[in-house]
N, C-alpha and C. Protein backbone atom coordinates (compact mmCIF):
# COMPACT_ATOMS: atom_id res chain seq x y z
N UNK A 1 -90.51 -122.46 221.14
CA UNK A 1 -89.36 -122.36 220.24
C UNK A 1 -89.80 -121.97 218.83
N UNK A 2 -91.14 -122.00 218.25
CA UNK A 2 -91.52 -122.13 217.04
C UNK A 2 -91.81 -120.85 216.76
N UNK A 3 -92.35 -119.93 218.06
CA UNK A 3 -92.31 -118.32 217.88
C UNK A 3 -91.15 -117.57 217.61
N UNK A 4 -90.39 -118.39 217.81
CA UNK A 4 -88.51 -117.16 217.39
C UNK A 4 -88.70 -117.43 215.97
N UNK A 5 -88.86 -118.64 215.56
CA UNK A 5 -88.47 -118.66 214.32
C UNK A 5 -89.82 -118.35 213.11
N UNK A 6 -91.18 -117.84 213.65
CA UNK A 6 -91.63 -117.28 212.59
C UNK A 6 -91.49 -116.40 211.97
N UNK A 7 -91.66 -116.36 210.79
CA UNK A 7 -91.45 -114.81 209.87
C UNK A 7 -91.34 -113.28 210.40
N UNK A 8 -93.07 -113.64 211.27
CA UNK A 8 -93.61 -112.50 211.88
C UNK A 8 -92.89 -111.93 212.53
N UNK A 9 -92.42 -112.73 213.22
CA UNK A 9 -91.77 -112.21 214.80
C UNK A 9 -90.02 -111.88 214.34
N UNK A 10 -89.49 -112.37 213.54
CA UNK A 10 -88.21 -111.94 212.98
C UNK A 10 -88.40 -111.05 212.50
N UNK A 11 -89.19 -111.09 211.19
CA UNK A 11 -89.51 -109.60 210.66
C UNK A 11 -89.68 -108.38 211.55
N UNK A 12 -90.76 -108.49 212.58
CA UNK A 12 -90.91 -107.46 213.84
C UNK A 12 -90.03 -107.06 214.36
N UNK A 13 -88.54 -108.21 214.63
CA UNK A 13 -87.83 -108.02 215.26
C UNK A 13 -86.34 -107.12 214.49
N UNK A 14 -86.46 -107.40 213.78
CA UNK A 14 -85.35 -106.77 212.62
C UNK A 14 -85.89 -105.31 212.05
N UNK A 15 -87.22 -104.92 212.81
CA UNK A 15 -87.69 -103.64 211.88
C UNK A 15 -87.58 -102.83 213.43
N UNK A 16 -87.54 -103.50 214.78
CA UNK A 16 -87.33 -102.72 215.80
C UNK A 16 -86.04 -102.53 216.19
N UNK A 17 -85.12 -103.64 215.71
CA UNK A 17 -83.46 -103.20 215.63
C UNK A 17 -83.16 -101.87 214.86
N UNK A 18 -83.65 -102.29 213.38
CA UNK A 18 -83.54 -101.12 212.53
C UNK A 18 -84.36 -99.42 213.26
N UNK A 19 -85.33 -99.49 214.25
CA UNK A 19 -85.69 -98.57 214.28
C UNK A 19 -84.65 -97.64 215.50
N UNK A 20 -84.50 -98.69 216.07
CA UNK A 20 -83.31 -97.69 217.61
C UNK A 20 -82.14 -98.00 216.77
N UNK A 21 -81.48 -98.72 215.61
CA UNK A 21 -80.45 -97.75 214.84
C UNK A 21 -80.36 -96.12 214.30
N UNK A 22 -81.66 -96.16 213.99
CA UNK A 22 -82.06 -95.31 213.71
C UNK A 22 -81.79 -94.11 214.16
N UNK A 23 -82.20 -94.51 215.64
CA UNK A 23 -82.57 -93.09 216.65
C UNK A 23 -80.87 -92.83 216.69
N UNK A 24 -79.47 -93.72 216.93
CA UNK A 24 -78.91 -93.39 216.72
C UNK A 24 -77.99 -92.93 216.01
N UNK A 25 -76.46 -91.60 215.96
CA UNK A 25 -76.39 -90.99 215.13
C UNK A 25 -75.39 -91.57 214.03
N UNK A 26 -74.75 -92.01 214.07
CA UNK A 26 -73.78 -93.05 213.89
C UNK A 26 -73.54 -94.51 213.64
N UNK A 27 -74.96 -94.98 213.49
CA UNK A 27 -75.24 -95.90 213.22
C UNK A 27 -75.40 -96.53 211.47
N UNK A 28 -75.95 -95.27 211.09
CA UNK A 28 -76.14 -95.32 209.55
C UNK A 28 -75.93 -96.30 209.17
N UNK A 29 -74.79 -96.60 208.97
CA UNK A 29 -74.26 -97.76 208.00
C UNK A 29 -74.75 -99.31 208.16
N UNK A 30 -74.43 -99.29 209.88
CA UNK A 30 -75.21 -100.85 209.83
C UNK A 30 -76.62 -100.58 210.03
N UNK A 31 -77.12 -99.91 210.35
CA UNK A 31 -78.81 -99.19 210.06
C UNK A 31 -79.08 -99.99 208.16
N UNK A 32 -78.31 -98.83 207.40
CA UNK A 32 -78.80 -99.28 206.25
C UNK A 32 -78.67 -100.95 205.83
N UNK A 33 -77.03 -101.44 206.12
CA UNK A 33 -77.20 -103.42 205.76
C UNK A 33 -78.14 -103.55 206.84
N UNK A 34 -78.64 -103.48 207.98
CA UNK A 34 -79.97 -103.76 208.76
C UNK A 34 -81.30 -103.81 208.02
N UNK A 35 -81.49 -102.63 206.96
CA UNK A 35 -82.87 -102.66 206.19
C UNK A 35 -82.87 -103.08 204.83
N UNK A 36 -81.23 -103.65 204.49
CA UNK A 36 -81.25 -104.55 203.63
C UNK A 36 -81.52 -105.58 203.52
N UNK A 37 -80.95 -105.94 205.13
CA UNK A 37 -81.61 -107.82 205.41
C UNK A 37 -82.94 -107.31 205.32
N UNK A 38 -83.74 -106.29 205.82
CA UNK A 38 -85.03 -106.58 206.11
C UNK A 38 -85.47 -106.36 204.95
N UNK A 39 -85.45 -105.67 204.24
CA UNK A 39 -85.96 -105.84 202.74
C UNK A 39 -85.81 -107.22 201.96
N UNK A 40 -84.60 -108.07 201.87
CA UNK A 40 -84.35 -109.48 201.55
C UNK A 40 -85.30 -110.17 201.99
N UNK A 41 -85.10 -110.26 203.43
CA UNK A 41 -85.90 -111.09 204.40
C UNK A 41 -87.44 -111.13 204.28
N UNK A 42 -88.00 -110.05 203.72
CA UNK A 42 -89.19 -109.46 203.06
C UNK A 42 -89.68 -110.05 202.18
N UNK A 43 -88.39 -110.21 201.10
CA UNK A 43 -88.61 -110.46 199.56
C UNK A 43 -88.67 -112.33 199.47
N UNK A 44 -88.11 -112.47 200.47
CA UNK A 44 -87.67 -114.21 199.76
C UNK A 44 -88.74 -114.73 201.12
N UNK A 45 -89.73 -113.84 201.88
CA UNK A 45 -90.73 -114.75 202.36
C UNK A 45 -91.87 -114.38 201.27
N UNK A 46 -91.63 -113.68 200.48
CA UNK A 46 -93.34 -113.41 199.95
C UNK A 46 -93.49 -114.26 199.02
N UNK A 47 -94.68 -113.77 198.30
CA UNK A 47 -94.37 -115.21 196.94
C UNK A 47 -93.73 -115.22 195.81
N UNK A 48 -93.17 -113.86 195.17
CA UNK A 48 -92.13 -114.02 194.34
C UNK A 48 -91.16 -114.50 194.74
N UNK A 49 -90.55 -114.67 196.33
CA UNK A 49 -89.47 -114.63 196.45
C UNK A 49 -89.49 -116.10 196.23
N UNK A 50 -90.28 -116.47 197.07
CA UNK A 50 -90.26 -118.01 196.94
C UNK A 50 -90.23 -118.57 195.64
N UNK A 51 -91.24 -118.14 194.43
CA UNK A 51 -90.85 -118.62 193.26
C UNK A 51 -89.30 -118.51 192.90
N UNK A 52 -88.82 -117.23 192.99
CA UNK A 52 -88.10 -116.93 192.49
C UNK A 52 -86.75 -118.31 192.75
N UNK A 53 -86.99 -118.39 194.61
CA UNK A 53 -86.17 -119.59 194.83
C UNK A 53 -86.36 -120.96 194.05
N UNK A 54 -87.17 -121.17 194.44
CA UNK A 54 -87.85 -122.72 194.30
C UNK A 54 -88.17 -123.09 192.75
N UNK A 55 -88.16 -121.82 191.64
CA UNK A 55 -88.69 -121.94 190.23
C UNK A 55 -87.44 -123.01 189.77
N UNK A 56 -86.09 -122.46 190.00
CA UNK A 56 -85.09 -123.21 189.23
C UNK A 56 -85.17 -124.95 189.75
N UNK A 57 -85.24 -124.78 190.84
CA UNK A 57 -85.21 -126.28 191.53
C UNK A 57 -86.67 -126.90 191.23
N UNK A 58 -87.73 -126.62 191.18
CA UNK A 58 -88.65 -127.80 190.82
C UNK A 58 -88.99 -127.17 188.30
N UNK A 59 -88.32 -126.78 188.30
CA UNK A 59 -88.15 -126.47 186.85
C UNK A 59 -87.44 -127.17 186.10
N UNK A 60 -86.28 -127.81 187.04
CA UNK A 60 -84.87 -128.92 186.60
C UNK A 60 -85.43 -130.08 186.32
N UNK A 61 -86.85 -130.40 187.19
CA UNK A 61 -87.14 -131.30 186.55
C UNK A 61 -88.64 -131.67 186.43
N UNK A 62 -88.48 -132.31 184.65
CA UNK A 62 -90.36 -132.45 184.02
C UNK A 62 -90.75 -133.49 184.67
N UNK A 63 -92.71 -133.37 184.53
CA UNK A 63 -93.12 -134.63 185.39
C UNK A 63 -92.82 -135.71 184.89
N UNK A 64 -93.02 -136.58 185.69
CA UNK A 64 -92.73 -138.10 185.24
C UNK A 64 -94.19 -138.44 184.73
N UNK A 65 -94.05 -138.98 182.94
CA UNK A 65 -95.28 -139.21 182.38
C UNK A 65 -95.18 -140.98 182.66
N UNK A 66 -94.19 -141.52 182.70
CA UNK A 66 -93.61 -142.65 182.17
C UNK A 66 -93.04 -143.45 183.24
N UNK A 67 -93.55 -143.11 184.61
CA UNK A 67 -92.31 -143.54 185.59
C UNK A 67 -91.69 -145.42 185.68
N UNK A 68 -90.53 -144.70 185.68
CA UNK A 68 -89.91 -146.56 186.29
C UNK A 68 -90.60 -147.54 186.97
N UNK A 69 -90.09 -148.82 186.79
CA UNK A 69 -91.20 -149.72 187.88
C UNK A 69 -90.28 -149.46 189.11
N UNK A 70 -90.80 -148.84 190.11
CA UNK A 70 -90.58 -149.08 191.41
C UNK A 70 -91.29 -149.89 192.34
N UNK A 71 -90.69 -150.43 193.47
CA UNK A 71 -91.18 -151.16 194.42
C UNK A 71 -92.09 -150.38 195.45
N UNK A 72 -91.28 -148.89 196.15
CA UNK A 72 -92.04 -148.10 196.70
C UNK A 72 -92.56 -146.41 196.44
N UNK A 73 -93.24 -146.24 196.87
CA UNK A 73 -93.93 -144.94 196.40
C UNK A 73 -93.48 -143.72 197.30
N UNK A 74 -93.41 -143.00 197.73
CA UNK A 74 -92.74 -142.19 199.37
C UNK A 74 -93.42 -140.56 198.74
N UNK A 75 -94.13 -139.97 199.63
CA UNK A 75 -94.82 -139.16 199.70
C UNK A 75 -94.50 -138.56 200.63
N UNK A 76 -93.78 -137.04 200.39
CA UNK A 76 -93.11 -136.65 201.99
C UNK A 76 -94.30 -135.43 201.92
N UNK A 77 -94.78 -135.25 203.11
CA UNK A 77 -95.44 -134.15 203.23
C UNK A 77 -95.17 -132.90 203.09
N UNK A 78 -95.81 -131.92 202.85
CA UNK A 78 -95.95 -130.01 203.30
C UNK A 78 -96.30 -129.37 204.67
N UNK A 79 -96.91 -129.98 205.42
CA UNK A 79 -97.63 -129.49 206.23
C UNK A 79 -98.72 -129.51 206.31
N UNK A 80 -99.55 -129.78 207.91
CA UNK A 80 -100.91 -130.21 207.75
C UNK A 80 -101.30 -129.06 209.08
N UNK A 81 -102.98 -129.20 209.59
CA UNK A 81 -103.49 -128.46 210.43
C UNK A 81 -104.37 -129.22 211.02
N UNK A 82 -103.82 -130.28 211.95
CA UNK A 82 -104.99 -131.09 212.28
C UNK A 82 -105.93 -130.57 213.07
N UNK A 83 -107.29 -130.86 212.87
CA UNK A 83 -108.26 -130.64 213.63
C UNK A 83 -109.59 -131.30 213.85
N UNK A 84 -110.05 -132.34 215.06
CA UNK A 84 -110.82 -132.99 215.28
C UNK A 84 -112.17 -132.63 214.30
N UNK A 85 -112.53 -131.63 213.82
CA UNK A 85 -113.79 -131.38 213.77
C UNK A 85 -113.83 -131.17 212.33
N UNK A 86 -112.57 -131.04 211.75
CA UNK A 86 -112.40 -131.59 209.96
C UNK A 86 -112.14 -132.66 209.53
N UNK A 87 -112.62 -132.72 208.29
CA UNK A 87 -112.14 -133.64 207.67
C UNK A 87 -110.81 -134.03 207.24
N UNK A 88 -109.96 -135.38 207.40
CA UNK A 88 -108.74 -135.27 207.23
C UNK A 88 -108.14 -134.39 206.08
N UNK A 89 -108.84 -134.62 204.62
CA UNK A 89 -107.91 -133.77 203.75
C UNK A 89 -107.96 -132.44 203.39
N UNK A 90 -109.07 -131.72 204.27
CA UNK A 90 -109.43 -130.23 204.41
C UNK A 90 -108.24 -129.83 205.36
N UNK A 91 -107.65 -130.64 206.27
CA UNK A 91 -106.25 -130.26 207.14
C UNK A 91 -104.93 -130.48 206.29
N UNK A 92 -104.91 -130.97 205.24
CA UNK A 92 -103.74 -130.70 203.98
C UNK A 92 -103.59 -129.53 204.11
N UNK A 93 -102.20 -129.00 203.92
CA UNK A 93 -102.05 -128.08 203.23
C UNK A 93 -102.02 -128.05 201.81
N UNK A 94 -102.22 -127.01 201.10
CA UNK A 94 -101.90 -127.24 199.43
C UNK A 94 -100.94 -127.91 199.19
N UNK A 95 -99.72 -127.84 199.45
CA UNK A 95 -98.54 -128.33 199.02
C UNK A 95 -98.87 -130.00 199.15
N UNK A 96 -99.14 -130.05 200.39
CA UNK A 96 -99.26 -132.11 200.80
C UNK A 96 -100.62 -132.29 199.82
N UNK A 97 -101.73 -131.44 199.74
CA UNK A 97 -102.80 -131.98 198.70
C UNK A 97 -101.90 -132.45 197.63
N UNK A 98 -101.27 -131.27 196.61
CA UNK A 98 -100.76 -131.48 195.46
C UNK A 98 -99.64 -132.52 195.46
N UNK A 99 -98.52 -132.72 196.53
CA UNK A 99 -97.54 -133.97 196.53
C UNK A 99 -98.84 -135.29 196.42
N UNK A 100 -99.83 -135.29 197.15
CA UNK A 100 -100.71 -136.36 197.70
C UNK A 100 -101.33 -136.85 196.04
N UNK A 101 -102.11 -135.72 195.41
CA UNK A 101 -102.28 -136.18 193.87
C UNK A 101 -101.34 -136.78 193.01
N UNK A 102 -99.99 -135.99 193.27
CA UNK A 102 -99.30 -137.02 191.92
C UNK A 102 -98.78 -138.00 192.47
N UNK A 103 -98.84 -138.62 193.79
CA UNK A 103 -98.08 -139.54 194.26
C UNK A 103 -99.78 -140.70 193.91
N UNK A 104 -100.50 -140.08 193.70
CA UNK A 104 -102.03 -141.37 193.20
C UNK A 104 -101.17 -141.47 191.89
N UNK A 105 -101.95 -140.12 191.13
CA UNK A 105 -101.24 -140.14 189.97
C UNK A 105 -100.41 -141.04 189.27
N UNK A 106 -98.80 -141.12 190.21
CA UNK A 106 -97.61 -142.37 189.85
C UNK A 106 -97.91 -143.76 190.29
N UNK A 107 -99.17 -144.00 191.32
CA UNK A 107 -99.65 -144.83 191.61
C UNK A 107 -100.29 -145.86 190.35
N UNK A 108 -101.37 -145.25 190.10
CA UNK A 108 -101.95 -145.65 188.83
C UNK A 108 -101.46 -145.86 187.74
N UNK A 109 -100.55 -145.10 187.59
CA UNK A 109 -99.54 -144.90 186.12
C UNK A 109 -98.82 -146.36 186.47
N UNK A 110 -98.81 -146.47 187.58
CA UNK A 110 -97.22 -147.74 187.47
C UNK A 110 -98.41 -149.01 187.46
N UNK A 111 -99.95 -148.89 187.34
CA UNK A 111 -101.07 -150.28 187.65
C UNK A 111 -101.44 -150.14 188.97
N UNK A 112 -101.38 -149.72 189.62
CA UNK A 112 -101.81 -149.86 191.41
C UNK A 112 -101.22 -150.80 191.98
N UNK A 113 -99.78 -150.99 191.61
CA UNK A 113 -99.05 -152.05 191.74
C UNK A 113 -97.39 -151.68 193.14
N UNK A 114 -97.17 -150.56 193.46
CA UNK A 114 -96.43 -150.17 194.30
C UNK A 114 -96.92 -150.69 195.83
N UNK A 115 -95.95 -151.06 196.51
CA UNK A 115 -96.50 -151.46 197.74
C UNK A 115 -96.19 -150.20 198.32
């Protein structure tokens, strides 16, 4: 199920729709919104696009220098790559490394006091 929904294989799949629009004559029109999604679809997987998404939403808000006393700490992951023959935090992805630092980070800041 995880192969329909990669990039790759959508992308592949939306550039071979677009290509037998193509071949036909009359198609034009949804041919062209066809290589519009695929151009979109293009743009908002690469990494501008993603900034472009994600800039306003983690921009809304500054780090916490000062955080509240809370009781618990909650660290949601990014994604990992487990593999017997690494070390656990070499199977982080960047994203769970960097959530994983500032969640020490708010750790310490609050005393090492969060259960």
């Amino acid at each position: 199920m995880d192969a329909f929904l990669d990039p790759a294989f959508l992308f592949s799949l939306l550039g071979l729709a677009l290509f037998f629009l193509l071949l036909r004559r009359r198609a034009w029109t949804l041919a062209a919104l066809l290589g519009l999604a695929l151009a979109a679809f293009y743009f908002l997987s690469s990494g501008p696009g993603t900034s472009f998404l994600l800039g306003p939403l983690e921009g809304a808000y500054p780090p916490l220098r000062a955080p509240p006393a809370v009781e618990v700490l909650v660290v949601l992951s990014g994604g990992e790559n487990y593999d017997e023959n690494r070390p656990l935090p070499s199977s982080l992805s960047s994203t769970s490394l960097d959530r994983l630092v500032e969640g020490v980070r708010l750790f310490w800041a609050l005393g090492g006091k969060a259960e």
